[in-house]
Protein backbone atom coordinates (compact mmCIF):
# COMPACT_ATOMS: atom_id res chain seq x y z
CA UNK A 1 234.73 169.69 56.85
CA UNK A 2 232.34 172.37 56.99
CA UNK A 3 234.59 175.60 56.53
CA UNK A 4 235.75 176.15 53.54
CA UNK A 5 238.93 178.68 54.39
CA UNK A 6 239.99 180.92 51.16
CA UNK A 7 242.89 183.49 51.56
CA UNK A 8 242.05 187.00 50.10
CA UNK A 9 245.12 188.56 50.18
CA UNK A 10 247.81 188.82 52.90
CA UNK A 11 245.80 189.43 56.68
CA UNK A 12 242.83 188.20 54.67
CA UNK A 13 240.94 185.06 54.74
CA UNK A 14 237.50 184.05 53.81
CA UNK A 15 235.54 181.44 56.04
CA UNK A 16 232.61 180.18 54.72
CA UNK A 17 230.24 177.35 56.68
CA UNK A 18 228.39 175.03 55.20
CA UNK A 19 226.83 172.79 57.53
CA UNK A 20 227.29 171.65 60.92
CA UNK A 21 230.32 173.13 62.83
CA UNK A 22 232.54 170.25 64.36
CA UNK A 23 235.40 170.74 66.57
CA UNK A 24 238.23 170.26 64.08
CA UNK A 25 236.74 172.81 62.28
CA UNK A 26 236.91 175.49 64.75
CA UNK A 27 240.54 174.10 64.89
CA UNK A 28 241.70 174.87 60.99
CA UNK A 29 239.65 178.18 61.52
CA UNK A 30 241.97 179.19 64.28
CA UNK A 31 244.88 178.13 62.26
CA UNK A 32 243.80 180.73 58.76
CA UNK A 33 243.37 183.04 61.18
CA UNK A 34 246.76 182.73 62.91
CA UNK A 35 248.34 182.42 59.33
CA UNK A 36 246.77 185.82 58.79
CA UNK A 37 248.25 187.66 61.85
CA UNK A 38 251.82 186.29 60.55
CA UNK A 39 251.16 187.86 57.33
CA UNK A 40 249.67 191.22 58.25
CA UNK A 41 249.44 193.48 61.27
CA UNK A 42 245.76 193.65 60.87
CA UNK A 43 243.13 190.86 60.38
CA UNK A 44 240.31 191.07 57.86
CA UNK A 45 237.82 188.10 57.88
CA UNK A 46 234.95 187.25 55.71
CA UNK A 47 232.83 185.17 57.50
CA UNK A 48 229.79 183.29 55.00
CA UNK A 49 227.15 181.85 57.52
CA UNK A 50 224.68 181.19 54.49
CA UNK A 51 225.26 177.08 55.01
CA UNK A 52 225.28 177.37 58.91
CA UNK A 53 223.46 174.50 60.62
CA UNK A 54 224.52 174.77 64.41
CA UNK A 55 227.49 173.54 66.15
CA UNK A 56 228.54 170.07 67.81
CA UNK A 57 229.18 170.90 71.52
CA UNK A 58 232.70 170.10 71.29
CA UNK A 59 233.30 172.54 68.82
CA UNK A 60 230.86 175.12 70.91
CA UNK A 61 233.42 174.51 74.32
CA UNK A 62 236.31 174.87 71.77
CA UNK A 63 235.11 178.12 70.25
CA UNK A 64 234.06 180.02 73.44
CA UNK A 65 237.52 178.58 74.74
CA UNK A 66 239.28 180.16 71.63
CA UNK A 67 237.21 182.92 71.37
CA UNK A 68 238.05 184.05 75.33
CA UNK A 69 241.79 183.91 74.28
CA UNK A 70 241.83 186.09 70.87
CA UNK A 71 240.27 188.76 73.48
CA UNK A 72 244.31 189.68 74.11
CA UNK A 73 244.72 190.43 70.23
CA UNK A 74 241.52 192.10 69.73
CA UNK A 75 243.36 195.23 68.47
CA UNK A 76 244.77 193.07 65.46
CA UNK A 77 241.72 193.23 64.04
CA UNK A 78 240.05 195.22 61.80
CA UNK A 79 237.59 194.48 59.33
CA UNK A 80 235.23 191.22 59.60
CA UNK A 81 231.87 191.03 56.97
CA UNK A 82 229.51 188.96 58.30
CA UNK A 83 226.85 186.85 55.37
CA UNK A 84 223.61 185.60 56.60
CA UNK A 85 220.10 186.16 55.27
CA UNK A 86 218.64 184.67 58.82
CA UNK A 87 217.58 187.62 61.69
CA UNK A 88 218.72 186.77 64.48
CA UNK A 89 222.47 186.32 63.04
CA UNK A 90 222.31 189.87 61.45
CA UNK A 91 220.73 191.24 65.00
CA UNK A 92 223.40 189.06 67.12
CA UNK A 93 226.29 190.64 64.75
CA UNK A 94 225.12 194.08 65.65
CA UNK A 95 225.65 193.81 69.46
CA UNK A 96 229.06 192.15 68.87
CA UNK A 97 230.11 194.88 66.69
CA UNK A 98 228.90 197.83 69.44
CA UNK A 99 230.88 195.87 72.02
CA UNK A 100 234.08 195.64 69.96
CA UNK A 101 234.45 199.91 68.64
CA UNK A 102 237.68 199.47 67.75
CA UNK A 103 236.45 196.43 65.10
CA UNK A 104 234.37 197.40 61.77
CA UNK A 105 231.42 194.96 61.75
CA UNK A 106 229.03 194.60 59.19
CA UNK A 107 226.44 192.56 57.98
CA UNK A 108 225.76 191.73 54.05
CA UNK A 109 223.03 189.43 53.00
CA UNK A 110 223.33 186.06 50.60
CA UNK A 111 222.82 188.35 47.60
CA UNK A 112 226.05 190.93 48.32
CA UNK A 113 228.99 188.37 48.73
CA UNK A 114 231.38 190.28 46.20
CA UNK A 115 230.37 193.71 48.64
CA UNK A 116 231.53 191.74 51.57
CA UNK A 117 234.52 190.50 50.07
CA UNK A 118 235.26 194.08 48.70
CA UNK A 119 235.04 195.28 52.21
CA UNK A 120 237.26 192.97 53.59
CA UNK A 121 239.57 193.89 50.97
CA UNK A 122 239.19 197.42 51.92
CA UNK A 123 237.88 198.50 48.44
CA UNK A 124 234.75 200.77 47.98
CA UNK A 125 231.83 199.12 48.45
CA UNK A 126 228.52 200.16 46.90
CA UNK A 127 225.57 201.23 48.41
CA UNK A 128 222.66 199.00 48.28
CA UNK A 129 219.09 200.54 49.24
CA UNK A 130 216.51 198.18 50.92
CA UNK A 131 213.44 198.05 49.47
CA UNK A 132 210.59 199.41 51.59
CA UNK A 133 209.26 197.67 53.95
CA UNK A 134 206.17 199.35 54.51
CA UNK A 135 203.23 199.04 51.52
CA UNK A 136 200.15 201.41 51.85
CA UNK A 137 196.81 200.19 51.85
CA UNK A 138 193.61 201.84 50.59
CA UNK A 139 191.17 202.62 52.90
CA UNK A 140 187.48 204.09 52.27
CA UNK A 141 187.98 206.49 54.87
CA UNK A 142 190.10 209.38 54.69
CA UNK A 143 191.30 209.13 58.69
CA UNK A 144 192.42 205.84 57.98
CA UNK A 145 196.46 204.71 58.11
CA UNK A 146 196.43 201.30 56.69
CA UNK A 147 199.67 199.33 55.73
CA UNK A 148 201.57 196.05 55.13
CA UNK A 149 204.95 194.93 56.49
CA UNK A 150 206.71 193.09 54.39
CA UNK A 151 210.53 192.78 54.86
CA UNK A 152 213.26 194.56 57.09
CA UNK A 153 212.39 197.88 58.49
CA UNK A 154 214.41 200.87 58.53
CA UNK A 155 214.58 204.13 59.93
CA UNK A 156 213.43 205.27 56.23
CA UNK A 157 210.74 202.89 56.77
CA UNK A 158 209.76 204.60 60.27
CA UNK A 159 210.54 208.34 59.31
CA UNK A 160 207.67 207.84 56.41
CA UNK A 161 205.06 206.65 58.24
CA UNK A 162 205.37 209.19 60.96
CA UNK A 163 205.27 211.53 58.35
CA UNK A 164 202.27 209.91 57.24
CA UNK A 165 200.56 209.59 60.82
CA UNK A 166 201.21 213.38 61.33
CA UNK A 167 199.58 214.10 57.58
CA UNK A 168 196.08 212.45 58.84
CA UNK A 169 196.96 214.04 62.14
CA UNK A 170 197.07 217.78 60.43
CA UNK A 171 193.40 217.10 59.02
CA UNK A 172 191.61 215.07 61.35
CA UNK A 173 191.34 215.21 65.29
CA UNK A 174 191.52 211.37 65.77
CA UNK A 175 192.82 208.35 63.28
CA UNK A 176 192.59 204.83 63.18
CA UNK A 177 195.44 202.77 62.16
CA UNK A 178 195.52 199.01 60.66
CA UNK A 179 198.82 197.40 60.51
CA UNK A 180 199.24 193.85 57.92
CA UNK A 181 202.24 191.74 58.91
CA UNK A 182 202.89 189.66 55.88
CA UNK A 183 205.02 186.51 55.81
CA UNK A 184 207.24 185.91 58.50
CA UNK A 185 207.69 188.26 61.19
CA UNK A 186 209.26 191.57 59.85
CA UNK A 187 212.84 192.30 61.00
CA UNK A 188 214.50 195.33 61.61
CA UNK A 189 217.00 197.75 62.45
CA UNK A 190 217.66 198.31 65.84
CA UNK A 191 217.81 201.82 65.40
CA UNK A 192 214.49 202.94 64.83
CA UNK A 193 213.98 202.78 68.62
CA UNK A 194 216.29 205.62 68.35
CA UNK A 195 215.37 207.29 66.13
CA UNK A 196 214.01 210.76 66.76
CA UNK A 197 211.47 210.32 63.80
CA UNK A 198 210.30 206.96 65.29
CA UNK A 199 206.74 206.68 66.64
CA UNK A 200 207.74 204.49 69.19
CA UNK A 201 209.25 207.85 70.62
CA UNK A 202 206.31 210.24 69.51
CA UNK A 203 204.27 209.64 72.24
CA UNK A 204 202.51 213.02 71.91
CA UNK A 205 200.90 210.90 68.55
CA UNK A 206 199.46 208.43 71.10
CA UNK A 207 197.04 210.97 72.18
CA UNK A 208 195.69 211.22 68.53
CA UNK A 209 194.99 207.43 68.28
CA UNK A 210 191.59 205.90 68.54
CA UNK A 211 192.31 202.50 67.48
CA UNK A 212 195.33 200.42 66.84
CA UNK A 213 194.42 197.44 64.84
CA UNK A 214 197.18 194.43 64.44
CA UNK A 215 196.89 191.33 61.61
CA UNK A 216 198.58 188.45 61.19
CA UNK A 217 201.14 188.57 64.45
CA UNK A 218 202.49 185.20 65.55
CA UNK A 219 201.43 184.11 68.72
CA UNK A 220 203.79 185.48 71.18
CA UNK A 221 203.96 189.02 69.76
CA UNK A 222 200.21 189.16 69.10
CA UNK A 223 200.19 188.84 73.31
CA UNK A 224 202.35 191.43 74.03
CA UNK A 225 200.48 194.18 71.82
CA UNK A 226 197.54 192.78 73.33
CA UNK A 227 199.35 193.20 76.86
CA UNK A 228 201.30 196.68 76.16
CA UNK A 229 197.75 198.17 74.54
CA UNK A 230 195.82 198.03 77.80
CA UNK A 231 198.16 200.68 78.76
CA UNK A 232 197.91 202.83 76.01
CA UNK A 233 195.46 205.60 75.71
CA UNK A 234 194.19 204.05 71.97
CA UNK A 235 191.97 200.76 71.82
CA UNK A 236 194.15 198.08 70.28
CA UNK A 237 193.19 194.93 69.03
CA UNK A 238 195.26 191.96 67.30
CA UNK A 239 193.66 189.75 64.51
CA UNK A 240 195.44 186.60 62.78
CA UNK A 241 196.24 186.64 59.10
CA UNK A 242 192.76 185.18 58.27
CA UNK A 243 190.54 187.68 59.90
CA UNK A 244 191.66 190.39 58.63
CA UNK A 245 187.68 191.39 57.34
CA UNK A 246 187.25 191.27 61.27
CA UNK A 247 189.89 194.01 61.46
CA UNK A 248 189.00 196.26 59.06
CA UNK A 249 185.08 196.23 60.23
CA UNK A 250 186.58 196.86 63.87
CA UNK A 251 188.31 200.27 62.70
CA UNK A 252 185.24 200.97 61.18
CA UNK A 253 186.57 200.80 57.35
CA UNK A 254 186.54 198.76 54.77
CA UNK A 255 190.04 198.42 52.06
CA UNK A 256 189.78 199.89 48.40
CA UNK A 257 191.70 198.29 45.09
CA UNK A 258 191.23 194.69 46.30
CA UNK A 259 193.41 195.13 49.19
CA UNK A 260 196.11 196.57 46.95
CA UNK A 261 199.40 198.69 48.22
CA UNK A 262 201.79 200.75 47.36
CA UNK A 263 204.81 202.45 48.47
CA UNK A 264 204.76 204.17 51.53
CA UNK A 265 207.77 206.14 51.38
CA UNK A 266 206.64 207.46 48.17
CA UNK A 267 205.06 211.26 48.24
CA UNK A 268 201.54 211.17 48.89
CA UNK A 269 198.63 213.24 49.00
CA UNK A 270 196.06 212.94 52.59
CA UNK A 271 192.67 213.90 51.55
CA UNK A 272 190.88 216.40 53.95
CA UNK A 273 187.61 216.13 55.36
């Protein structure tokens, strides 16, 4: 079997995949989750994705099939922690939790399992910070934004660099910006595009740019900046990971300290000209 079912306490039950889902076990799934609604009004589930790898298509028909008839006892539940450390799980949990406002979604990664099973249990959870996602680079000019992504960005994340893009702003009448995608490509929280202190929003900052510089994008994304920035009213440019020299002589700078970083959401100081 590839569930392993654990009950938490009464209306709780922990479901945690490892391997490939098969039909039966979509089947003893359904059954926890019924012995749950006998045992409490409300439903808490902790579902553990960490081992998933995929579904049989017999258990697929049988969990859409399920899935469309728990829709009439939606209101039974109420808490359900999702575990995952992959993207596109955390990102597909997100839009099933703002379609269901009456059910309290949320996402933990492979490192906060007794968080998600506190939440479940309705207990106080703690607060976890994400590290930073965005690492400042040193450039040898002063009008020069250069950073790496590395990690999940946040609206912390996108609040401090467009406090840092209106610092160069305040002392120089154009700047050039150099972005360094490290590793695989950087998720993030939907709700920077939100966000009121998002730059994606700020377009007033577009008219400040004078070159947009992109390394290391994967194919597909490296296209669509290159598509999206003949619209712009900045030159941008993408670069794979090992051009990055190329980059940097494009803006017109060249990186400081080896190519080392450092926090970007810590204070910093903009050097006028």
């Amino acid at each position: 079997m590839a569930i392993r079912i654990e009950t938490l306490a009464p209306g709780a039950c922990s479901l945690a995949v490892q391997g490939r889902i098969e039909k039966t076990d979509v089947e003893m799934a359904m059954a926890a989750i019924e012995t749950a609604k006998s045992e409490s009004e409300k439903v808490n589930l902790l579902v553990d994705l960490t081992g998933f790898a995929g579904f049989d298509i017999a258990a697929l028909i049988q969990d859409v099939r399920r899935g469309i008839g728990e829709w009439k006892d939606i209101s039974r539940y109420d808490r359900v922690a999702v575990i995952t450390d992959r993207a596109w799980m955390d990102w597909m949990t997100k839009v099933e939790g703002s379609a269901l406002p009456n059910v309290s979604i949320r996402t933990f990664g492979t490192d906060e399992v007794e968080n998600a099973r506190r939440y479940v249990l309705g207990e106080e959870v703690a607060k976890k910070s994400p590290p930073p996602a965005l690492h400042l680079l040193a450039a040898d000019r002063p009008d020069v934004l250069a950073f790496a992504v590395r990690g999940r960005l946040t609206q912390t994340d996108i609040k401090a660099f467009n406090q840092l893009l209106e610092e160069k702003m305040a002392g120089f009448r154009e700047v050039d910006v150099l972005v360094r995608l490290e590793g695989k490509l950087p998720s993030f929280d939907p709700a920077i595009f939100f966000s009121g202190n998002s730059w994606a929003t700020n377009f007033s900052a577009w008219k400040r740019l004078r070159r947009y510089g992109l390394v290391g994008a994967p194919q597909m994304l490296g296209g669509a900046t290159d598509f999206l920035g003949a619209m712009m009213p900045f030159d941008v440019k993408t670069f794979p990971a090992d051009r990055e020299d190329d980059a940097w002589q494009w803006i017109g700078a060249r990186p400081t300290e080896n190519y080392g970083s450092h926090d970007a959401t810590a204070p910093s100081e903009t050097p006028r000209p």
